[in-house]
N, C-alpha and C. Protein backbone atom coordinates (compact mmCIF):
# COMPACT_ATOMS: atom_id res chain seq x y z
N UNK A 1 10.09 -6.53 16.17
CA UNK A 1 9.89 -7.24 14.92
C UNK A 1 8.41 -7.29 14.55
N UNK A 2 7.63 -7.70 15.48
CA UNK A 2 6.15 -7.36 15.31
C UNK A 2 5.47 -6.20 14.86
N UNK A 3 6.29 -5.07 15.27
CA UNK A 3 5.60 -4.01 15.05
C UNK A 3 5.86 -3.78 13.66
N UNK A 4 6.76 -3.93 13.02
CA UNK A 4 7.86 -3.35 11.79
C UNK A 4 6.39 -3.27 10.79
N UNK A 5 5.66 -4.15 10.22
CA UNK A 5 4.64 -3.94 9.48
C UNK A 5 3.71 -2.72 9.72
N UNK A 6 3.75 -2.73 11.29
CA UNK A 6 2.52 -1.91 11.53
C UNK A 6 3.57 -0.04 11.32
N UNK A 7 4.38 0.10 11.29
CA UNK A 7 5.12 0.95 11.13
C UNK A 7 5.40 1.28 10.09
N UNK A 8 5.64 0.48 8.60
CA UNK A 8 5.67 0.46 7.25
C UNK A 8 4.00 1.01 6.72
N UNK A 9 2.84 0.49 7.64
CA UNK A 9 1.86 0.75 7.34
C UNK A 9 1.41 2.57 7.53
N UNK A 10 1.80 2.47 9.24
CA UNK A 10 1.21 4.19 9.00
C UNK A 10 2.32 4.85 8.26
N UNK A 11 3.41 4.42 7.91
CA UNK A 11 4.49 5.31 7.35
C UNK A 11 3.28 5.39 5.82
N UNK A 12 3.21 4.21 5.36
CA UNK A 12 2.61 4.25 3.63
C UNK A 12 0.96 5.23 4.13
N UNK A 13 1.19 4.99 5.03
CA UNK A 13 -0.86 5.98 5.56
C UNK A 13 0.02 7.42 5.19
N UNK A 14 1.00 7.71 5.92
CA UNK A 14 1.16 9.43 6.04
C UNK A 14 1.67 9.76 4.55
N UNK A 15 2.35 9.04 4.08
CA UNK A 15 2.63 9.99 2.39
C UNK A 15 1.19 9.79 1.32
N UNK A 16 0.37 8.91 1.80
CA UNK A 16 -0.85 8.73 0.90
C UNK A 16 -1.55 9.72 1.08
N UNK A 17 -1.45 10.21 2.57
CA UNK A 17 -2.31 11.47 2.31
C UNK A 17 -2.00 12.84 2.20
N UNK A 18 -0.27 12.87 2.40
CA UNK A 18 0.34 13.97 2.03
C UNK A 18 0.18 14.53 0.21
N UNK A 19 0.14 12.88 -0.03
CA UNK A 19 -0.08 13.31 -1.93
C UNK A 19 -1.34 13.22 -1.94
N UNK A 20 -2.39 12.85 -1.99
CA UNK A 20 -3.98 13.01 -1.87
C UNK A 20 -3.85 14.61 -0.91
N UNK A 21 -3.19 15.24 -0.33
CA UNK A 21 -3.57 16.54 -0.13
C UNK A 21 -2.89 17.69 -0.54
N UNK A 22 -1.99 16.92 -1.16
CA UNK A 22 -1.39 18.19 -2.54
C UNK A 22 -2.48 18.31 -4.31
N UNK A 23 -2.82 17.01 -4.27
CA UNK A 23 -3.26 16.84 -5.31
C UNK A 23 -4.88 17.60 -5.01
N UNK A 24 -5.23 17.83 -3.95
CA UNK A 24 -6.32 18.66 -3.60
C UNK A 24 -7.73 17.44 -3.53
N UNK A 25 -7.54 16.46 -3.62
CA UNK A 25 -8.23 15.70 -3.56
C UNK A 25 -10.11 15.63 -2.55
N UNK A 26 -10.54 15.12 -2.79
CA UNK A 26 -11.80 14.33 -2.23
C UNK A 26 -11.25 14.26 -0.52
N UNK A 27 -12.38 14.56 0.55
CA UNK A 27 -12.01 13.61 1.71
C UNK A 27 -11.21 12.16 1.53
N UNK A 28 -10.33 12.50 2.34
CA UNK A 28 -9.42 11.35 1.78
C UNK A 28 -9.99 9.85 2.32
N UNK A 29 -10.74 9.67 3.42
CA UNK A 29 -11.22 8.35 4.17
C UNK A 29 -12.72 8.04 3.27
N UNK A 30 -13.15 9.19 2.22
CA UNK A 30 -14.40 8.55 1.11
C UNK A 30 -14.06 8.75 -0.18
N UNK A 31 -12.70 9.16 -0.26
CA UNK A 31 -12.32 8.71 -1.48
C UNK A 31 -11.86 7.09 -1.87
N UNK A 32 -12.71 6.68 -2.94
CA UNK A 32 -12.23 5.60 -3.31
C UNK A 32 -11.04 5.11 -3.81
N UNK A 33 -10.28 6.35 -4.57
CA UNK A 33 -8.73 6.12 -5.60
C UNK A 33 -8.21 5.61 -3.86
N UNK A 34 -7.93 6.59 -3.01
CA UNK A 34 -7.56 5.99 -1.48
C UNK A 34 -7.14 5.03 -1.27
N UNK A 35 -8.87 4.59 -0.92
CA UNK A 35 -8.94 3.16 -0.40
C UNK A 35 -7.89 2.02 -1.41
N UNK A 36 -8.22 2.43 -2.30
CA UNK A 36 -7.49 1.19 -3.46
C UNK A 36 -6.30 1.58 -3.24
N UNK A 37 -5.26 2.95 -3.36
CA UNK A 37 -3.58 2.43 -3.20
C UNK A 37 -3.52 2.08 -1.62
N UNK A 38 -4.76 2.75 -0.66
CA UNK A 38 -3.85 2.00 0.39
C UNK A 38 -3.78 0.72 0.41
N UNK A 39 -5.05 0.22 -0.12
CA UNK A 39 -4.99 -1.70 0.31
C UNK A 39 -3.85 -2.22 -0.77
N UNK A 40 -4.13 -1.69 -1.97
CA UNK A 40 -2.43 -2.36 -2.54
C UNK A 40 -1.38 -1.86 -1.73
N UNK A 41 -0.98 -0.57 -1.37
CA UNK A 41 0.49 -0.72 -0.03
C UNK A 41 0.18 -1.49 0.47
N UNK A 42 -1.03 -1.80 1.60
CA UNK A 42 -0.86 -2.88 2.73
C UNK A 42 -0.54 -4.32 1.89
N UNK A 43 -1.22 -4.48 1.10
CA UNK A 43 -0.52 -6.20 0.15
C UNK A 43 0.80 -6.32 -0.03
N UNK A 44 1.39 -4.89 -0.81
CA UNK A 44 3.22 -5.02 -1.12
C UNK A 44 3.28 -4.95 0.66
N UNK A 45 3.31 -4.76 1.35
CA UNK A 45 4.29 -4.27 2.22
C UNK A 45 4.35 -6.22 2.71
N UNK A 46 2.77 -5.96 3.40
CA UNK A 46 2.94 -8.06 3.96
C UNK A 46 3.54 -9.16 2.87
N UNK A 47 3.58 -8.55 1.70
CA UNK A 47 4.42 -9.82 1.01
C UNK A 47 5.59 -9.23 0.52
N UNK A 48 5.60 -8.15 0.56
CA UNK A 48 7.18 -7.99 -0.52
C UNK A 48 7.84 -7.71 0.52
N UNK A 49 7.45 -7.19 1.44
CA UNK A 49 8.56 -6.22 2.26
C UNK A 49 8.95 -7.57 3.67
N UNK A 50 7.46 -8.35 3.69
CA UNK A 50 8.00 -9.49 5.12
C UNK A 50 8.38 -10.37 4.60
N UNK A 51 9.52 -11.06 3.96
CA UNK A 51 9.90 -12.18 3.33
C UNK A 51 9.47 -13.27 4.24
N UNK A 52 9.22 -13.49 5.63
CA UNK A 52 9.04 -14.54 6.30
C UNK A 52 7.54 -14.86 5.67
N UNK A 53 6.88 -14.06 5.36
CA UNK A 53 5.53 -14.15 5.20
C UNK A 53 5.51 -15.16 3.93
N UNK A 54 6.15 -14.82 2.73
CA UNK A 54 6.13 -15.27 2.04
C UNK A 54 6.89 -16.95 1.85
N UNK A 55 7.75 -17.09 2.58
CA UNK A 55 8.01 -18.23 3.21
C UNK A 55 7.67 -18.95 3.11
N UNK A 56 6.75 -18.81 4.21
CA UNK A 56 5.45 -19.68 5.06
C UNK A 56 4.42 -19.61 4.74
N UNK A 57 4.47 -18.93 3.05
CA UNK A 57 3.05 -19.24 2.68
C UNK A 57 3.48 -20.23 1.17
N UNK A 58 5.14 -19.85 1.04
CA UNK A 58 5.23 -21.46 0.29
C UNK A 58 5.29 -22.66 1.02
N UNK A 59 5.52 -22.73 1.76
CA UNK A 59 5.98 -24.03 2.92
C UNK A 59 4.19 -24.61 2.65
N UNK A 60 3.37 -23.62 3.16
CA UNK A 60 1.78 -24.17 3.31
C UNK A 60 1.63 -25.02 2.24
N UNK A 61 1.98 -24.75 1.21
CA UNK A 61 1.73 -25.44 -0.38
C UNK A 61 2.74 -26.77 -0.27
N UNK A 62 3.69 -26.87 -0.04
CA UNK A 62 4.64 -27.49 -0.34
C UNK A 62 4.38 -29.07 0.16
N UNK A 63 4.60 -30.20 -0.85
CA UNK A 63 4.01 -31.42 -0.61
C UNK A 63 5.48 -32.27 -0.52
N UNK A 64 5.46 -32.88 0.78
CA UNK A 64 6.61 -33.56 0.67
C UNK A 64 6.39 -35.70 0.24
């Protein structure tokens, strides 16, 4: 269960650079377009994809 993120992650790493290396792109680790979809995958994946995450980050808010 722990790992599942980290597995969603290099999965979203290997097609980012399969399409950044069709598209003929820039070094892909100093390209900037890169950096930016990977850190948006890594955001969808910890909130959309771990519902616990999101949870427990309403619970934090939540005033009883």
């Amino acid at each position: 269960m722990l790992a599942e993120p980290f597995a969603y992650m290099i999965f979203a790493y290997v097609v980012w650079v399969i399409i950044f290396r069709r598209k003929k792109a820039a070094p892909i680790f100093k390209n900037p377009e890169f950096k930016f979809n990977m850190h948006l995958t890594v955001i969808v994946i910890i909130y959309m994809l771990q519902p616990g995450i999101i949870k427990i980050m309403f619970e934090l808010f939540k005033y009883d």
